[in-house]
Protein backbone atom coordinates (compact mmCIF):
# COMPACT_ATOMS: atom_id res chain seq x y z
CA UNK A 1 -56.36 198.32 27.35
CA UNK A 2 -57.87 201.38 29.52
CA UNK A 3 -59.10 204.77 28.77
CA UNK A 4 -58.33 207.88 30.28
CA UNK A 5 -61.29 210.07 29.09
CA UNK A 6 -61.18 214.23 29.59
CA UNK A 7 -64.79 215.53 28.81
CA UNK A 8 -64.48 219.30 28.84
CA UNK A 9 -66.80 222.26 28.04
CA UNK A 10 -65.27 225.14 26.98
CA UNK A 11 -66.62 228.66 27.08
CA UNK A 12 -66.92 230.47 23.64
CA UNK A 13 -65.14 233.79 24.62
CA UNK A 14 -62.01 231.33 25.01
CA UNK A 15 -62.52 228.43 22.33
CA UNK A 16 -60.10 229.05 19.73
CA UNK A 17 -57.23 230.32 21.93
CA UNK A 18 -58.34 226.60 24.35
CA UNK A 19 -58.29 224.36 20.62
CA UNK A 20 -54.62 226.08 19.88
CA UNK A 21 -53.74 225.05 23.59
CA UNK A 22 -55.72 221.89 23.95
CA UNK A 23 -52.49 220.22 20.93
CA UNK A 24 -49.80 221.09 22.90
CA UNK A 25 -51.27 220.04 26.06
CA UNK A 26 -52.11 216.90 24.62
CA UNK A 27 -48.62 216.16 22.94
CA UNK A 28 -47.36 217.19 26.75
CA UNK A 29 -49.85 214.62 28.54
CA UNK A 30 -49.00 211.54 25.66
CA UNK A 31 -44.77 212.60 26.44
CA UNK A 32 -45.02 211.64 29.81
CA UNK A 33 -44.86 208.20 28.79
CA UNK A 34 -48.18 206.86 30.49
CA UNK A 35 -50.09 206.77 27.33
CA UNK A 36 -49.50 205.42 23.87
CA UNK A 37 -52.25 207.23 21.85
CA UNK A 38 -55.18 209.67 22.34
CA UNK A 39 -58.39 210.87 20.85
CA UNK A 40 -59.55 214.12 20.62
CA UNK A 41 -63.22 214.56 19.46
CA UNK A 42 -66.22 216.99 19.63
CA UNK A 43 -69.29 215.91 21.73
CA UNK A 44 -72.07 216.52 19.57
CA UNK A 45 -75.34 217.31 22.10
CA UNK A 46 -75.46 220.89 22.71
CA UNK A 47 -75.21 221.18 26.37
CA UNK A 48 -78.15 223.65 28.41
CA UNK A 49 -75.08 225.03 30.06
CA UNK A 50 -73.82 226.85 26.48
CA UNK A 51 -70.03 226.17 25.27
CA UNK A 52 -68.41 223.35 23.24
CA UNK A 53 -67.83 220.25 24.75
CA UNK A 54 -65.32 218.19 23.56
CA UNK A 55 -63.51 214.60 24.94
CA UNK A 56 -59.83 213.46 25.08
CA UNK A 57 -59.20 210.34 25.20
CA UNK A 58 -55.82 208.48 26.10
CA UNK A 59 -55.33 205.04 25.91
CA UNK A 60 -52.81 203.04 27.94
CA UNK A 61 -52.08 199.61 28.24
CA UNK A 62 -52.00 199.17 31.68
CA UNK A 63 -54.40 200.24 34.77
CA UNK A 64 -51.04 201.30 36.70
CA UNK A 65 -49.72 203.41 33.59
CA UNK A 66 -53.26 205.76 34.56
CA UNK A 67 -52.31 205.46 38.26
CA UNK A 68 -48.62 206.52 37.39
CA UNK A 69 -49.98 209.63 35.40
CA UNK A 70 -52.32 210.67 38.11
CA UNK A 71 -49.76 210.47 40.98
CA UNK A 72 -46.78 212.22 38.85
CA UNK A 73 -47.91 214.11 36.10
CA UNK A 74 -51.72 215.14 36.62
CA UNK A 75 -51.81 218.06 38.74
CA UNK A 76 -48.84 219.90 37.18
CA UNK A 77 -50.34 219.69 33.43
CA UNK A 78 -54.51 220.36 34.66
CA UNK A 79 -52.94 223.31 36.52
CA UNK A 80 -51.67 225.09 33.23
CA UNK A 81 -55.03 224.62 32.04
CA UNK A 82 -56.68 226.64 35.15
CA UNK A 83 -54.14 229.26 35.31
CA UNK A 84 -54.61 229.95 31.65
CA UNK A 85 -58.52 229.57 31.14
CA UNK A 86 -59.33 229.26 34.89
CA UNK A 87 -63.48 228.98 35.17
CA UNK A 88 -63.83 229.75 30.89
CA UNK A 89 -62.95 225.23 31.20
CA UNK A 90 -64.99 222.66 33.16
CA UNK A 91 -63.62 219.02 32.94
CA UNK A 92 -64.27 215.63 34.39
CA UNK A 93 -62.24 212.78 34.25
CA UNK A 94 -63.58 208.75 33.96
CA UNK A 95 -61.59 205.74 33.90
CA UNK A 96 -62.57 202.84 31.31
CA UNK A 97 -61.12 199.50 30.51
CA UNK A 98 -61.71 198.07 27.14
CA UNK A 99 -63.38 194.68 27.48
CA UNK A 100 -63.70 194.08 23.49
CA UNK A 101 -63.48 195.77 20.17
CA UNK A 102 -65.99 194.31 17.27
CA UNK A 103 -65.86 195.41 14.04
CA UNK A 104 -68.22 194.62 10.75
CA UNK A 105 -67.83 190.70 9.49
CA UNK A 106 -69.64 191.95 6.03
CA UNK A 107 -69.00 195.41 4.44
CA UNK A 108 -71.06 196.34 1.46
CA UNK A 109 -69.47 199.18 -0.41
């Protein structure tokens, strides 16, 4: 599996209009078809440059499906997002492939 991941800090004069924005645009990015499932979380380290930072992230099964999205879908969807909050957003994107999950083998309750 691969990973898609959209870190973004988010100015505070436009945070709660961006988090009301941010579910649609992610329902509209997991429609295209590329992805079958995404995260959205809240980076916890304050960052010096102010904000909230926060990370989507889309899983896919295949490399190509991230190629596919890139080459068809990406620039029409980021550019809602910088006509709407233009420099209030700042986002980089990173590429990951999963190479193994582990999970507990003894779970004490």
């Amino acid at each position: 599996m691969y990973i898609y991941n959209v870190t973004i800090n988010v100015d505070e004069i436009i945070h709660a209009e961006w988090l009301i924005w941010m579910e649609t645009h992610i329902l509209d990015v997991l429609n295209t078809g590329k992805f079958i499932s995404a995260k959205f979380t809240e980076v916890l380290v304050e960052e010096d440059m102010g904000g909230k930072t926060y990370s989507v992230q889309y899983t896919a099964n295949k490399k190509e499906d991230i190629n596919l999205y890139q080459k068809e879908d990406a620039s029409n969807l980021q550019a809602e997002g910088l006509k709407r909050f233009g420099d209030k957003m700042l986002a980089f994107r990173t590429e990951l492939r999963l190479i193994k999950e582990f999970y507990p083998t003894n779970v004490n309750n």
